[in-house]
Protein backbone atom coordinates (compact mmCIF):
# COMPACT_ATOMS: atom_id res chain seq x y z
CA UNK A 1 126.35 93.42 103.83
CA UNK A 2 124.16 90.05 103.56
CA UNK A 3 121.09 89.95 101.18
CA UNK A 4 119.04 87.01 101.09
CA UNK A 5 116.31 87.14 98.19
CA UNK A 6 113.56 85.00 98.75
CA UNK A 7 111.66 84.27 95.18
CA UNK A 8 115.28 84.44 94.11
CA UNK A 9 114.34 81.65 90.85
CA UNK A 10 112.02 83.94 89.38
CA UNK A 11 112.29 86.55 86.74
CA UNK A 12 112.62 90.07 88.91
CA UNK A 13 114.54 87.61 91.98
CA UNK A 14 117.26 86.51 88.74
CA UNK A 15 117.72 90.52 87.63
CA UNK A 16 117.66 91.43 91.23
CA UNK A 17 120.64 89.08 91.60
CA UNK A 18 122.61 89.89 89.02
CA UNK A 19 121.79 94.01 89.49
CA UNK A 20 123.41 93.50 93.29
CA UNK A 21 126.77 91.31 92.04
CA UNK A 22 127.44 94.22 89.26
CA UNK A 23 126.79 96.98 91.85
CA UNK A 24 128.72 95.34 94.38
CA UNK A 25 127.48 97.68 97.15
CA UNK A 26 123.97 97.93 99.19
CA UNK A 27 123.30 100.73 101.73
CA UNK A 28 126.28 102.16 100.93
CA UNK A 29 128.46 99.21 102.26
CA UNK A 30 129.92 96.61 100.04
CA UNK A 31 127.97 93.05 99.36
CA UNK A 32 129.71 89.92 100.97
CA UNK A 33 127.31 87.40 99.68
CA UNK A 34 123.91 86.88 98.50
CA UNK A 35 120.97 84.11 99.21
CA UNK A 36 118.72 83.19 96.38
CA UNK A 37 116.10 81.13 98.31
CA UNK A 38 112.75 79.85 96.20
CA UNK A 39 110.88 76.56 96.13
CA UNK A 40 113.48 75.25 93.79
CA UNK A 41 117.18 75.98 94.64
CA UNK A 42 117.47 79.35 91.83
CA UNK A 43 120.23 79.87 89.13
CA UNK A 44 122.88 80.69 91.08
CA UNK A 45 124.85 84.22 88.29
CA UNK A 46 128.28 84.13 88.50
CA UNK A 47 129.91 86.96 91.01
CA UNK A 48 133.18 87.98 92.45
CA UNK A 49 132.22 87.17 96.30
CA UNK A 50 129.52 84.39 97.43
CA UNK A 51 126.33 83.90 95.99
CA UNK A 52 124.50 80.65 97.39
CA UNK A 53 121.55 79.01 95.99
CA UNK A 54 118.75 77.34 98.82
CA UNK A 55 115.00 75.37 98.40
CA UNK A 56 112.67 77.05 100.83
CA UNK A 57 108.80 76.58 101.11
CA UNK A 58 108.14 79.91 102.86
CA UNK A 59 104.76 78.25 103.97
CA UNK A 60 106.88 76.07 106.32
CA UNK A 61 107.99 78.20 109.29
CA UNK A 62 111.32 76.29 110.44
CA UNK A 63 112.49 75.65 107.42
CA UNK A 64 112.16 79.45 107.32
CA UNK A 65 113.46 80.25 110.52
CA UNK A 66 116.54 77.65 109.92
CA UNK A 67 117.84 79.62 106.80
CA UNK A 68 117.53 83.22 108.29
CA UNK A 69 118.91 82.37 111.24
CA UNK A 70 121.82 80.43 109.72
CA UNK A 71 122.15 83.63 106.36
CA UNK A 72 121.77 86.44 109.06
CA UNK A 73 121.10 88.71 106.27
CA UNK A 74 120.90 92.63 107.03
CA UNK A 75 118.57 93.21 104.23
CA UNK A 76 115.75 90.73 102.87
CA UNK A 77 113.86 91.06 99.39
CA UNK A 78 110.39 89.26 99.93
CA UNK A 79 109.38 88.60 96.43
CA UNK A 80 107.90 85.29 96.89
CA UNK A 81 103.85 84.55 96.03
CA UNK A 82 101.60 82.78 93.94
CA UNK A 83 100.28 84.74 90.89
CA UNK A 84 96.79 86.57 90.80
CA UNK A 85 95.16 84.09 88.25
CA UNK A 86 96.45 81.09 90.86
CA UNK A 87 95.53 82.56 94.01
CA UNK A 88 92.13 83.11 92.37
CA UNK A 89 91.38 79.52 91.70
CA UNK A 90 93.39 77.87 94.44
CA UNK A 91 91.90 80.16 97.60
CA UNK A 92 93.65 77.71 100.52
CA UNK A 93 96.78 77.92 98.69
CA UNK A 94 96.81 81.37 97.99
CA UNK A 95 96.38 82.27 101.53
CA UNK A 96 99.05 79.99 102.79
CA UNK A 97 101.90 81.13 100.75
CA UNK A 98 100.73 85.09 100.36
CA UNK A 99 99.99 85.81 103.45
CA UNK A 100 100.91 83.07 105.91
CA UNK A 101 104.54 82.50 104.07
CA UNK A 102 104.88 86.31 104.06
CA UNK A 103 104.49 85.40 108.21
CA UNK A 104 107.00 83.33 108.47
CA UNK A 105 109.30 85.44 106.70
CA UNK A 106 108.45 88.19 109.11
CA UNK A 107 108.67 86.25 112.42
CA UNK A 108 111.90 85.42 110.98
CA UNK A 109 112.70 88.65 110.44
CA UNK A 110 111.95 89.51 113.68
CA UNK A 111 113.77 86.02 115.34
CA UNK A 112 116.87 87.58 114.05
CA UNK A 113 117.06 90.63 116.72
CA UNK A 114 119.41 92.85 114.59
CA UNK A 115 116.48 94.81 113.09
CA UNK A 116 117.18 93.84 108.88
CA UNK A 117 115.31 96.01 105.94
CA UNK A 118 112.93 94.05 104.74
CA UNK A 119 111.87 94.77 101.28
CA UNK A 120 108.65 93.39 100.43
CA UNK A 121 106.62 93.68 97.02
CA UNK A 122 102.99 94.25 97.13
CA UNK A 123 100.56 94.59 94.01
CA UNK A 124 98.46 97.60 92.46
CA UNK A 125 96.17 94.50 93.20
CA UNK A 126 94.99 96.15 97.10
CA UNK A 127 93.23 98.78 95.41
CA UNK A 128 89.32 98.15 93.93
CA UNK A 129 85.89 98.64 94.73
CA UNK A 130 84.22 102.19 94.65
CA UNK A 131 86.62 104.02 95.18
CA UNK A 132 87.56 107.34 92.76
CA UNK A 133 90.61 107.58 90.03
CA UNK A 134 93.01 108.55 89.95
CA UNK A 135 94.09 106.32 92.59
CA UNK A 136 96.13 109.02 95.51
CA UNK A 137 98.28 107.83 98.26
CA UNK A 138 95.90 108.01 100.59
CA UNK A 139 93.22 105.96 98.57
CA UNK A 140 91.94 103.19 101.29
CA UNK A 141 92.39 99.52 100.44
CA UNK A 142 89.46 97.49 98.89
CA UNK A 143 90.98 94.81 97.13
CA UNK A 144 88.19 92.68 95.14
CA UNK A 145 90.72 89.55 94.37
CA UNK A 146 92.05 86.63 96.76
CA UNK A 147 95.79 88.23 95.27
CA UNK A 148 94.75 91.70 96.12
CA UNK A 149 93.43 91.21 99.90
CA UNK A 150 96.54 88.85 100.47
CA UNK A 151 99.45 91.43 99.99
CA UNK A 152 96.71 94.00 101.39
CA UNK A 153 97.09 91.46 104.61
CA UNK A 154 100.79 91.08 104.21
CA UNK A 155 101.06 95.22 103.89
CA UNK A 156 99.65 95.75 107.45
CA UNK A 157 101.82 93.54 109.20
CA UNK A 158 104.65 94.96 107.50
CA UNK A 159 103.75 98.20 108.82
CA UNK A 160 102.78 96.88 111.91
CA UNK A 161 106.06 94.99 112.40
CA UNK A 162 107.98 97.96 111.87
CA UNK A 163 106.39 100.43 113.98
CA UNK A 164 106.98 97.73 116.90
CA UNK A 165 110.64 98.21 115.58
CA UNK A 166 111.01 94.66 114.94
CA UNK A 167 112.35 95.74 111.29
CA UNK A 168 112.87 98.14 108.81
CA UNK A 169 109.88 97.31 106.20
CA UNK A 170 109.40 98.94 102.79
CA UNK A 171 106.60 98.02 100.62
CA UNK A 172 106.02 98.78 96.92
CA UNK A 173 102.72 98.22 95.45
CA UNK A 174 104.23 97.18 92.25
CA UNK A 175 102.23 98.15 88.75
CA UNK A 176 101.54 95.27 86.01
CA UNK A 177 105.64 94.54 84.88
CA UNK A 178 105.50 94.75 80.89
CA UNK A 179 107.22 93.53 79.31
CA UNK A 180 108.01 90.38 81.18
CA UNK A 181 111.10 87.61 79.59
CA UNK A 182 109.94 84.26 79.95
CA UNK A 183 106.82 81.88 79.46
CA UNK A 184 103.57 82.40 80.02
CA UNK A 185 102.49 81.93 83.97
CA UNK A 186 98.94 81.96 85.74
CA UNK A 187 98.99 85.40 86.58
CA UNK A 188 95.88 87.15 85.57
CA UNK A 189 98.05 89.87 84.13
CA UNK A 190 100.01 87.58 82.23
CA UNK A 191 99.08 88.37 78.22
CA UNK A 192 100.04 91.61 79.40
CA UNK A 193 103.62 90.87 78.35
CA UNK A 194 102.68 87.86 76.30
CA UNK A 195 100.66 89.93 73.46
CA UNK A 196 104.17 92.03 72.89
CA UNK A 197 106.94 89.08 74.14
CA UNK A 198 105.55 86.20 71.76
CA UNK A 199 105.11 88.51 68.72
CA UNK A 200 108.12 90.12 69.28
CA UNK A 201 110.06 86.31 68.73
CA UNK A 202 108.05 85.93 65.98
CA UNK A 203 104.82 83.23 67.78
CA UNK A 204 101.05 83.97 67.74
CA UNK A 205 99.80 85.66 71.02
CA UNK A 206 95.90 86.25 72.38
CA UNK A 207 94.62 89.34 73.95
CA UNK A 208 91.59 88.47 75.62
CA UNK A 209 90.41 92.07 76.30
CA UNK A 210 89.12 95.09 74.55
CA UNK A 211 92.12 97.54 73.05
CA UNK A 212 90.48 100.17 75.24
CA UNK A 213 91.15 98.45 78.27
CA UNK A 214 93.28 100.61 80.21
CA UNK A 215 96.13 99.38 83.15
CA UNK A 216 99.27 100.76 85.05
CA UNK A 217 102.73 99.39 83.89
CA UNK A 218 106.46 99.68 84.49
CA UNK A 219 109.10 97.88 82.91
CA UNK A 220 111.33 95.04 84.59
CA UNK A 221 114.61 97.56 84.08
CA UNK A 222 112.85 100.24 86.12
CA UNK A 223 111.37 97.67 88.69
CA UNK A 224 115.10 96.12 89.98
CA UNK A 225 115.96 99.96 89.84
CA UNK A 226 113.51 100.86 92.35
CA UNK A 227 114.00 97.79 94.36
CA UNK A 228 117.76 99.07 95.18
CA UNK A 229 116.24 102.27 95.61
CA UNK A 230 113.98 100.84 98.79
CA UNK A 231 116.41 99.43 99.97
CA UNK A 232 119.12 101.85 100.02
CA UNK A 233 116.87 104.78 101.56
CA UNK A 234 116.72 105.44 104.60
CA UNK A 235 113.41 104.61 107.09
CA UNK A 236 112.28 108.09 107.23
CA UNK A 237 111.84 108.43 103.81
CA UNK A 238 109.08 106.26 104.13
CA UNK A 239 107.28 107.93 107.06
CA UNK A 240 104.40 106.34 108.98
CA UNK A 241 102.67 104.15 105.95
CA UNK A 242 105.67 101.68 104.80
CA UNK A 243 103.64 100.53 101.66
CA UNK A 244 103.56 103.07 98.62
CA UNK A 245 102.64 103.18 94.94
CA UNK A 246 105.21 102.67 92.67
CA UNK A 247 105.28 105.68 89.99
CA UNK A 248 104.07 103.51 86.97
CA UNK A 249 102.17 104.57 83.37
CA UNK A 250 98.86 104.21 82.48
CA UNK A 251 98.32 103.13 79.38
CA UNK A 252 95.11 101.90 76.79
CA UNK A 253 96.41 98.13 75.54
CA UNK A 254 95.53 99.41 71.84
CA UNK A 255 97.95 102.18 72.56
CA UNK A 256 100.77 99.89 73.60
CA UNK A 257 99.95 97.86 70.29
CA UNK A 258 100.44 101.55 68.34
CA UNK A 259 103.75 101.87 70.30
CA UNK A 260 105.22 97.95 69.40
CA UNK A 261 104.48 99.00 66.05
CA UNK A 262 106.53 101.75 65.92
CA UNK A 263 109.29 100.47 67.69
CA UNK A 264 108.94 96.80 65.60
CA UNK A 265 107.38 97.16 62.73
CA UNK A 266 103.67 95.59 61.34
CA UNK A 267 104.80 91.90 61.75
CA UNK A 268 104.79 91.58 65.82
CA UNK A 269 101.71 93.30 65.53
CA UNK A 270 99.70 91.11 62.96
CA UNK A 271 100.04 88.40 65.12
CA UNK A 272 98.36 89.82 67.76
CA UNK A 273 94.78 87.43 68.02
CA UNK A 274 91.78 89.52 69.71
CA UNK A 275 89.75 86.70 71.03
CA UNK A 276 87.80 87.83 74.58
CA UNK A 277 87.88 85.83 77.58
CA UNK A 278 85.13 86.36 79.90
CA UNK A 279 86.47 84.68 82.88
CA UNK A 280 90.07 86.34 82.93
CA UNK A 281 88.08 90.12 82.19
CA UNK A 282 85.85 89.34 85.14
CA UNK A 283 89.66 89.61 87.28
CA UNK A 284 91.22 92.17 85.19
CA UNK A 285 88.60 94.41 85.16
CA UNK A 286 88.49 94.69 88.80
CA UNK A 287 91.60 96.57 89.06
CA UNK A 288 92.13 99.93 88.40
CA UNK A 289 93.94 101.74 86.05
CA UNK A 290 94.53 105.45 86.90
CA UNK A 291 97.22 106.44 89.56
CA UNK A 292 98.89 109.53 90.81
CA UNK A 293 102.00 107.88 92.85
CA UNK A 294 102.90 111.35 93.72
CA UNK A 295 104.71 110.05 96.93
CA UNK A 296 106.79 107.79 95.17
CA UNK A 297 107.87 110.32 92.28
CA UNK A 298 108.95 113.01 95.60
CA UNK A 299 110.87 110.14 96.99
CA UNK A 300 112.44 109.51 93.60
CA UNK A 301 111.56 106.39 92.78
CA UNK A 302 111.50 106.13 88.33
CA UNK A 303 109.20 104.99 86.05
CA UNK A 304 109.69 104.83 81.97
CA UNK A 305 109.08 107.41 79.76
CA UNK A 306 106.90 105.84 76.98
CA UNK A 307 106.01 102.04 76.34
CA UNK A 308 108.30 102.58 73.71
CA UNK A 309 110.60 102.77 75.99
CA UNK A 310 109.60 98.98 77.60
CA UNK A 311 109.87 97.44 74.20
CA UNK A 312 113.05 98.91 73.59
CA UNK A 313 113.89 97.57 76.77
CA UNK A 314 112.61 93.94 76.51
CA UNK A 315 114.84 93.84 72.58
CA UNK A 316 117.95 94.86 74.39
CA UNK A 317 117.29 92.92 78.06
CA UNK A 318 115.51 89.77 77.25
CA UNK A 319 114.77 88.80 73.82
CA UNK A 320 114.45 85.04 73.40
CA UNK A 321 115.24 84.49 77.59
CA UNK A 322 113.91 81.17 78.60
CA UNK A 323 113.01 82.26 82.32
């Protein structure tokens, strides 16, 4: 079994990697190397059989084609994209890597003629407009970012692609991942995890929205669980609509302040600066925040329990990680 992750240098690409070496297996077969491709060569973990490190610009399509065809993988984790906040204020660039490098990766796919899973990770970000919450399964698709109709785009050639039979395509319409190891990026979401990860290592963090503002979160543990999940299923699990919810929790941002507290004490939460920022709430506040993933849940797919249970998770996991 071959895996080749592309956005293998990021954060959920790294514990992706180093999930798959300690499990050893995939699809019930055991794991004879791994690919970590990105647009710089990734950390390559430590393992027991290969793991090989590659620079890829997925908006190039033969530099694309060259690596599939030479990894032959039998399943591939598309995690590669620019952020929300960046595909918002660089349109030509979000288009070209979110949908046209999730294109390449497909025709790639596709080149290969053996029929790999494809595991591809969408956004809560496809869902806006006026449409009613809680969110279902069958909600339609109105998107009201760049981000949002990009992986909306990417979605229906997944399913497309793999009702020609082409390959086996699974799509999770991840929820905002709190609490996230790391620096800052240019994701809109992105004080999502700051206001909890810089006060919890002891630095001064902004929330630029209201403490009633409400979103849908899961924690990076239960994220690279799921992502084995989809790939390990089988297709008919998914039925005719490859792209689902993730089961996520809905929670108020004051309320996951609350929950910090009483996992960490007052001091994380006293440095906590409310300071709006009209621009970023003009994003934000297009998505929605209510969702009944009840598709995902039958399928068994796992979300946490309380955001208690992400903070505990982001002491033990990542505390004071760099990347």
């Amino acid at each position: 079994m071959k895996i080749l992750i592309v956005g293998g240098g990021g954060f959920i690409g790294q514990k992706l990697a180093k999930a798959l070496i300690a499990r050893g297996t995939l699809r019930g077969k055991p794991i004879t190397g791994v690919t970590l491709a990105d647009i710089v060569a990734p950390v390559i973990p430590p393992s027991s059989f290969p793991v090989d490190a590659a620079e890829l610009d997925i908006t190039e399509t033969a530099p694309v084609r060259a690596l599939l065809e030479d990894k032959t993988p039998d399943v591939i984790y598309h995690l590669a994209a620019i952020v929300s906040g960046q595909a918002e204020a660089e349109f030509d660039l979000g288009w070209r890597v979110n949908l046209f490098g999730s294109y390449n990766i497909f025709e790639g796919a596709r080149a290969l003629g053996t029929k790999p899973v494809v595991v591809f990770t969408s956004s809560i970000a496809v869902y806006g407009g006026e449409i009613t919450e809680p969110i279902q399964d069958e909600t339609h698709l109105n998107p009201q970012t760049s981000y949002g109709a990009q992986k909306a785009a990417s979605e229906l050639m997944l399913n497309d692609y793999s009702r020609k039979g082409f390959f086996d395509g699974r799509g999770l319409r991840l929820p905002t991942i709190s609490i996230r190891p790391g620096k800052p990026n240019k994701a809109a979401s992105s004080f999502m995890s700051s206001i909890f990860r810089e006060p919890l290592q002891g630095q001064e963090a902004v929330c630029p929205v209201d403490p009633s503002y409400e979103h849908w979160f899961l924690s990076p543990r239960r994220v690279i669980e799921n992502l084995l999940m989809a790939a390990d299923m089988p297709a008919e699990a998914f039925g005719a609509n490859r792209c689902i919810m993730l089961p996520g929790r809905s929670y108020k941002i004051g309320d996951m302040v609350e929950a910090m507290r009483r996992v960490a004490g007052d001091a994380p939460v006293d440095l906590i600066r409310w300071e709006p920022d009209p621009v970023l709430q003009r994003i934000v506040l297009g998505w929605k925040g209510l969702f009944n993933p009840a598709k995902g849940l039958r399928m068994g797919f796992v979300r946490d329990d309380s955001f208690e249970d992400n903070v505990r998770y982001f002491l033990e996991d990542d505390l004071n990680a760099t990347a």
